[in-house]
C-alpha atoms as a PDB file:
ATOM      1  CA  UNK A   1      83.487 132.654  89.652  1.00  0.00           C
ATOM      2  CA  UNK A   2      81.952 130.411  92.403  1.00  0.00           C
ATOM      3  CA  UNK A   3      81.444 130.958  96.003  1.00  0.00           C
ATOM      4  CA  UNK A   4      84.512 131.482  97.315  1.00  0.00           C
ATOM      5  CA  UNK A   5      87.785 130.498  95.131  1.00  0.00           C
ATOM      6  CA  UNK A   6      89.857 129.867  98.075  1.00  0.00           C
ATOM      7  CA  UNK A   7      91.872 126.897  96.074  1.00  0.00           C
ATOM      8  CA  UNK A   8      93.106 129.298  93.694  1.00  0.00           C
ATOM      9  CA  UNK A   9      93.632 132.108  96.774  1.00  0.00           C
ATOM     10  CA  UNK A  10      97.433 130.716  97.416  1.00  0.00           C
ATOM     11  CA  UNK A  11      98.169 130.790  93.675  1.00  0.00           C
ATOM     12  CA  UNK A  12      96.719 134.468  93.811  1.00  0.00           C
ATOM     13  CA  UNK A  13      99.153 135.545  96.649  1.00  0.00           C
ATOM     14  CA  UNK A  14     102.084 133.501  95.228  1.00  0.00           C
ATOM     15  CA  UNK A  15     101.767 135.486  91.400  1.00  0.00           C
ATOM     16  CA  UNK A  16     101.289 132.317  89.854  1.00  0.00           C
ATOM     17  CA  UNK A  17      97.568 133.296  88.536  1.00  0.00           C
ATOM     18  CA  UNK A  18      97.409 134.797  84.822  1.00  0.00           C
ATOM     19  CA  UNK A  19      95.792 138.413  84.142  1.00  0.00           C
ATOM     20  CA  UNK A  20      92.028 137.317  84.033  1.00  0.00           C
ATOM     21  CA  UNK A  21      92.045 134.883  86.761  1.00  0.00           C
ATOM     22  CA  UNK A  22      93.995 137.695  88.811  1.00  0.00           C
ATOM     23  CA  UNK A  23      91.449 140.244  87.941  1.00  0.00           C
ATOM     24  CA  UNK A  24      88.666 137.862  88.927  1.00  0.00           C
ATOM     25  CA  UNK A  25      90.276 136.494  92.031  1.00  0.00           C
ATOM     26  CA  UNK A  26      90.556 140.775  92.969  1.00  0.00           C
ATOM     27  CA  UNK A  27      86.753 141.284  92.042  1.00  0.00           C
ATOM     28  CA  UNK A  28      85.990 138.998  94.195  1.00  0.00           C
ATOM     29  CA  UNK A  29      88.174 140.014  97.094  1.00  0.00           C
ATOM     30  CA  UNK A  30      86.546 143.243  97.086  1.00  0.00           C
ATOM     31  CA  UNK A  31      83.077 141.999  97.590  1.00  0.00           C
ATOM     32  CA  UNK A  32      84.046 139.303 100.307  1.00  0.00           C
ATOM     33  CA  UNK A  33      85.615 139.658 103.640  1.00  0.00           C
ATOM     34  CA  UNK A  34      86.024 135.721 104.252  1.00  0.00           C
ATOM     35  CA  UNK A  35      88.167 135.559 101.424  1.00  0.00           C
ATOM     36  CA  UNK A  36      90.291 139.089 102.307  1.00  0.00           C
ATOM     37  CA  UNK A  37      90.845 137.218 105.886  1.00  0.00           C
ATOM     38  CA  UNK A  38      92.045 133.947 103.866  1.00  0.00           C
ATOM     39  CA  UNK A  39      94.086 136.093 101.646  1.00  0.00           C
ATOM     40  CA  UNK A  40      95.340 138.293 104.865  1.00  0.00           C
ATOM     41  CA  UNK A  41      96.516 134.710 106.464  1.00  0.00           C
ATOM     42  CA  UNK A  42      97.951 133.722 103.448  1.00  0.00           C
ATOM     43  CA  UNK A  43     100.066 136.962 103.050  1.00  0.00           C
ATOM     44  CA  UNK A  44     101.154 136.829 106.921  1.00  0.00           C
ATOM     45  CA  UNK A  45     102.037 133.143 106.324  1.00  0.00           C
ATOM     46  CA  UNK A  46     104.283 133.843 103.265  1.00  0.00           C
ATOM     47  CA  UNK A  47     105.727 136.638 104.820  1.00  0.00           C
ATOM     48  CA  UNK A  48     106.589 134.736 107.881  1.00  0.00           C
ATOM     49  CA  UNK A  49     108.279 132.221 105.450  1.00  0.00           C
ATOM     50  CA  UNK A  50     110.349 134.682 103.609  1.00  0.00           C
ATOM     51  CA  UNK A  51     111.511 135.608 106.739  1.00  0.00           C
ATOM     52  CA  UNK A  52     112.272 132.829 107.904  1.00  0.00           C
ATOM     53  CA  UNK A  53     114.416 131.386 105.216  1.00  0.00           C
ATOM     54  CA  UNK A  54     115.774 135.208 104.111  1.00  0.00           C
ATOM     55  CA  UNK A  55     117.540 134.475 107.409  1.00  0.00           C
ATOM     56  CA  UNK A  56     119.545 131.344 106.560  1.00  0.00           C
ATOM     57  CA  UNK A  57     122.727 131.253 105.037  1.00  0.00           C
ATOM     58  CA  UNK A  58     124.440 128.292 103.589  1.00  0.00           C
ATOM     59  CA  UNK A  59     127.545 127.313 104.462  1.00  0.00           C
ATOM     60  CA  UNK A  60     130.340 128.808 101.869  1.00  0.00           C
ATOM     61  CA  UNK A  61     131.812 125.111 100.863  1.00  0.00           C
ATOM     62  CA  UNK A  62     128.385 124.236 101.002  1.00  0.00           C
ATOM     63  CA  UNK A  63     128.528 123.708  96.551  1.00  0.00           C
ATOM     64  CA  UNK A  64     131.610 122.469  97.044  1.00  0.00           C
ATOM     65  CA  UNK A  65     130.672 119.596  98.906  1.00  0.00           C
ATOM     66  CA  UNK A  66     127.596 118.709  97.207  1.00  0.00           C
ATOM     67  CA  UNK A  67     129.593 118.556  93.887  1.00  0.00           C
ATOM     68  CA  UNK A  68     132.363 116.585  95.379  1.00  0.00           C
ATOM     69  CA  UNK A  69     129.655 114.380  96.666  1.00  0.00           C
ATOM     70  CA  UNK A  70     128.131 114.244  93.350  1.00  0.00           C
ATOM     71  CA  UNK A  71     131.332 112.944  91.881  1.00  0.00           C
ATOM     72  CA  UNK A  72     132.395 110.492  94.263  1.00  0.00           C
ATOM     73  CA  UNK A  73     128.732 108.490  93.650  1.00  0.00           C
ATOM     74  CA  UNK A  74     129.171 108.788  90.248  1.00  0.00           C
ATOM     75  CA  UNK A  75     132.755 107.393  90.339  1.00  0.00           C
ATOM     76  CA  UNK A  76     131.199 105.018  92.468  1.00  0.00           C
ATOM     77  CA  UNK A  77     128.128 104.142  90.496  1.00  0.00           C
ATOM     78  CA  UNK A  78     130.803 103.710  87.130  1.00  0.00           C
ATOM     79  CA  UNK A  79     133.220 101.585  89.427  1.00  0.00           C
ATOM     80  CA  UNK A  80     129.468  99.163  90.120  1.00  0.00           C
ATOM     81  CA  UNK A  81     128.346  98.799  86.478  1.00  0.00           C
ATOM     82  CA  UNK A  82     131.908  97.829  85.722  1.00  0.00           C
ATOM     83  CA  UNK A  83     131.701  95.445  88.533  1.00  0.00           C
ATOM     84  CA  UNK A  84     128.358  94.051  87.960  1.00  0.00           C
ATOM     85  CA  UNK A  85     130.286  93.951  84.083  1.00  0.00           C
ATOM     86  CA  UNK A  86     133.098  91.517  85.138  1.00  0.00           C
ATOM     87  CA  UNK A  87     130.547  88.820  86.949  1.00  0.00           C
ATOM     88  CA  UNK A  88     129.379  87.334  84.221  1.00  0.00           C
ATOM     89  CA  UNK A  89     132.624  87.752  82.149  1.00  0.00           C
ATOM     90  CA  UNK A  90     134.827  85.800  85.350  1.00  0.00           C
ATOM     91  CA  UNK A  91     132.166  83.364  85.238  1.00  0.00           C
ATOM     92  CA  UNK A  92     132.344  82.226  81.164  1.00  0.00           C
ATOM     93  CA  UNK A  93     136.179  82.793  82.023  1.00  0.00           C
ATOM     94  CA  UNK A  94     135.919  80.056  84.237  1.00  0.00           C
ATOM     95  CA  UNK A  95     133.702  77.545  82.539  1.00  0.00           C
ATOM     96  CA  UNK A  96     135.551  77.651  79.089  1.00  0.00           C
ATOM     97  CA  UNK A  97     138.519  77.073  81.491  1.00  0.00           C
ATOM     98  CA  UNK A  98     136.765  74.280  83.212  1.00  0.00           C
ATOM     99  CA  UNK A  99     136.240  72.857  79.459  1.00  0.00           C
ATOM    100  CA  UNK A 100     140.156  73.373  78.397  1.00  0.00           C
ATOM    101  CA  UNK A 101     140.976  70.948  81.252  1.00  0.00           C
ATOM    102  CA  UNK A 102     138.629  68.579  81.871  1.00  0.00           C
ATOM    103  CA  UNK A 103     136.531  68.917  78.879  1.00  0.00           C
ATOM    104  CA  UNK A 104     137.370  64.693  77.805  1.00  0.00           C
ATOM    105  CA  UNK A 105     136.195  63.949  81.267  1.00  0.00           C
ATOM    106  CA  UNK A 106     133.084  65.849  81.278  1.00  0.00           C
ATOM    107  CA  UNK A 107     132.116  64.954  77.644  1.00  0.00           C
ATOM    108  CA  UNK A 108     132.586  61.371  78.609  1.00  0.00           C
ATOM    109  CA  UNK A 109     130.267  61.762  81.761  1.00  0.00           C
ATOM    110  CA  UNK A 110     127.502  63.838  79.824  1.00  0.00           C
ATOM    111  CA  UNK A 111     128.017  60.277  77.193  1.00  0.00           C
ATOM    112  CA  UNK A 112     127.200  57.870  79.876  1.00  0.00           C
ATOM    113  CA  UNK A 113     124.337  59.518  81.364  1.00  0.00           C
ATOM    114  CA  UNK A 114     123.242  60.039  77.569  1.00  0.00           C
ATOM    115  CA  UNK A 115     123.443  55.997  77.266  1.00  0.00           C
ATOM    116  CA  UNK A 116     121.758  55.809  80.658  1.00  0.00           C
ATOM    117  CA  UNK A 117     118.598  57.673  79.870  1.00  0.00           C
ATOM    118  CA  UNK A 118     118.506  56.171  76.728  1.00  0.00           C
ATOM    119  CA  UNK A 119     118.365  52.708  78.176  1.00  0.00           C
ATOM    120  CA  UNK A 120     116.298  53.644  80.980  1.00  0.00           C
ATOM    121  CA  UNK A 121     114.043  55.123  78.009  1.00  0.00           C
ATOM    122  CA  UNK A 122     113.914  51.852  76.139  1.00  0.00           C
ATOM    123  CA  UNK A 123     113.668  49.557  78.959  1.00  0.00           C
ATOM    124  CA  UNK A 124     110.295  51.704  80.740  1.00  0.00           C
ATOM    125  CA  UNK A 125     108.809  51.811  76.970  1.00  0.00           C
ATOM    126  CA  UNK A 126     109.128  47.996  76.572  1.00  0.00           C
ATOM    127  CA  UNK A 127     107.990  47.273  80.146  1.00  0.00           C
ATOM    128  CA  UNK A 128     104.754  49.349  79.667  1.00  0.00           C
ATOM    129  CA  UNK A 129     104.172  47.719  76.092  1.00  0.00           C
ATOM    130  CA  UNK A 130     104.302  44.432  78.098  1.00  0.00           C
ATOM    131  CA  UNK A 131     102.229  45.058  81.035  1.00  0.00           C
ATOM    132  CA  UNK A 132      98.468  46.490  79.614  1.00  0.00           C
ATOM    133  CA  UNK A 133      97.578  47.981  82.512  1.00  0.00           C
ATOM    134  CA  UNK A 134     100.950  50.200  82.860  1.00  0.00           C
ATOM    135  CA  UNK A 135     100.123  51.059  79.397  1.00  0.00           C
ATOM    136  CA  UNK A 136      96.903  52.529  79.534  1.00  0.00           C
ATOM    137  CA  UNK A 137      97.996  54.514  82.531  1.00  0.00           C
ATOM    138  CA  UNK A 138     100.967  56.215  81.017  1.00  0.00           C
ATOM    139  CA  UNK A 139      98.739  56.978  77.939  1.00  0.00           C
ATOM    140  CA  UNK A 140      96.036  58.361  80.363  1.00  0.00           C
ATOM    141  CA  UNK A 141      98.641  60.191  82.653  1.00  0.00           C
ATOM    142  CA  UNK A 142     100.180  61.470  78.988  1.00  0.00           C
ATOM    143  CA  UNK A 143      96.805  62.731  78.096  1.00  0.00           C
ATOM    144  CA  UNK A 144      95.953  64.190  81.212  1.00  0.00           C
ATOM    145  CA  UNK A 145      99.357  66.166  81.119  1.00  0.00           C
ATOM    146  CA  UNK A 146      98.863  67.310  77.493  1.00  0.00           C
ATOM    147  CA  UNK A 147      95.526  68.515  78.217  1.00  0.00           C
ATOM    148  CA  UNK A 148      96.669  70.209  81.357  1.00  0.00           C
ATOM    149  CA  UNK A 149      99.912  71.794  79.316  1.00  0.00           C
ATOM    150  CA  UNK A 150      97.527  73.040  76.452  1.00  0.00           C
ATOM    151  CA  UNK A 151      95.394  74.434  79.325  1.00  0.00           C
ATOM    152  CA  UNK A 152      97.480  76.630  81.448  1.00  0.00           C
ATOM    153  CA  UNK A 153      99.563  77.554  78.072  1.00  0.00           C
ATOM    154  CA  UNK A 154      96.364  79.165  76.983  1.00  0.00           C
ATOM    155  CA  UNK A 155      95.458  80.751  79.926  1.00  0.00           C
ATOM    156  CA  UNK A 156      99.049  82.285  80.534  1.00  0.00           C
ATOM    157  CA  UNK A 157      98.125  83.634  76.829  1.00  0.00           C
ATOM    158  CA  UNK A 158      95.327  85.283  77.976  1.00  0.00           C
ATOM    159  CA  UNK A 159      96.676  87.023  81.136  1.00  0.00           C
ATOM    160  CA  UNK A 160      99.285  88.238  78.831  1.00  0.00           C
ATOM    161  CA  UNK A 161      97.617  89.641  76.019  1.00  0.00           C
ATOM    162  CA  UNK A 162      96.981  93.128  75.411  1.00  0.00           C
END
């Protein structure tokens, strides 16, 4: 054993130690007095704890309580998941309603912005086609953003790989 083994000293008074380190931790203890003072504090300390705490009593509802506690967040915690359940469930509820009754409307509105991108579409491709210099800087700026996509696509890759 080394010097002193005061890190296994607690473990020693506590009865946690097996039969050989016990027997070594007691060779030792006969041979050095630092560690019989250690071990001397170390008894008065536990038996000060013991004690201490062989004085307190708990309450008698005391395990009553605790499981009635116990029970009451679990009914609660069952009562959230259900909750937390419903959300999404009142919210489809609600759309698909929202579609029964003004579904025409909305599929009519989603059609006219359809035809309005479209023709803004056509009308900015024919403009840059016209105009050379608008061209080349929507293909550059369409480059540039390709490249750039490509680029932090890769790099994202990277960071995420294994």
């Amino acid at each position: 054993m080394n010097d002193h083994p005061t890190e296994w000293l607690s473990a020693y008074i506590d009865r946690e130690l097996d039969a050989e380190e016990r027997a070594k931790i007691e060779r030792h203890l006969l041979e050095c007095e630092s560690c019989q003072a250690v071990a001397a504090e170390l008894m008065d300390m536990r038996s000060q704890v013991e004690d201490f705490y062989g004085r307190l009593e708990a309450p008698r509802e005391l395990e009553q309580r605790v499981l009635k506690e116990l029970d009451r967040r679990a009914a609660a915690s069952a009562l959230t998941k259900t909750s937390t359940a419903a959300v999404p469930l009142v919210g489809l509820a609600a759309l698909l309603a929202l579609i029964v009754v003004y579904g025409a409307s909305f599929w009519k509105l989603f059609a006219i912005v359809f035809q309005f991108l479209l023709t803004a579409a056509y009308v900015a491709s024919h403009v840059a086609a016209s105009i050379p210099a608008v061209w080349g800087t929507v293909l550059a700026l369409s480059a540039g953003i390709f490249a750039l996509s490509g680029w932090s696509l890769r790099r994202m890759l990277r960071s995420t790989a294994p």
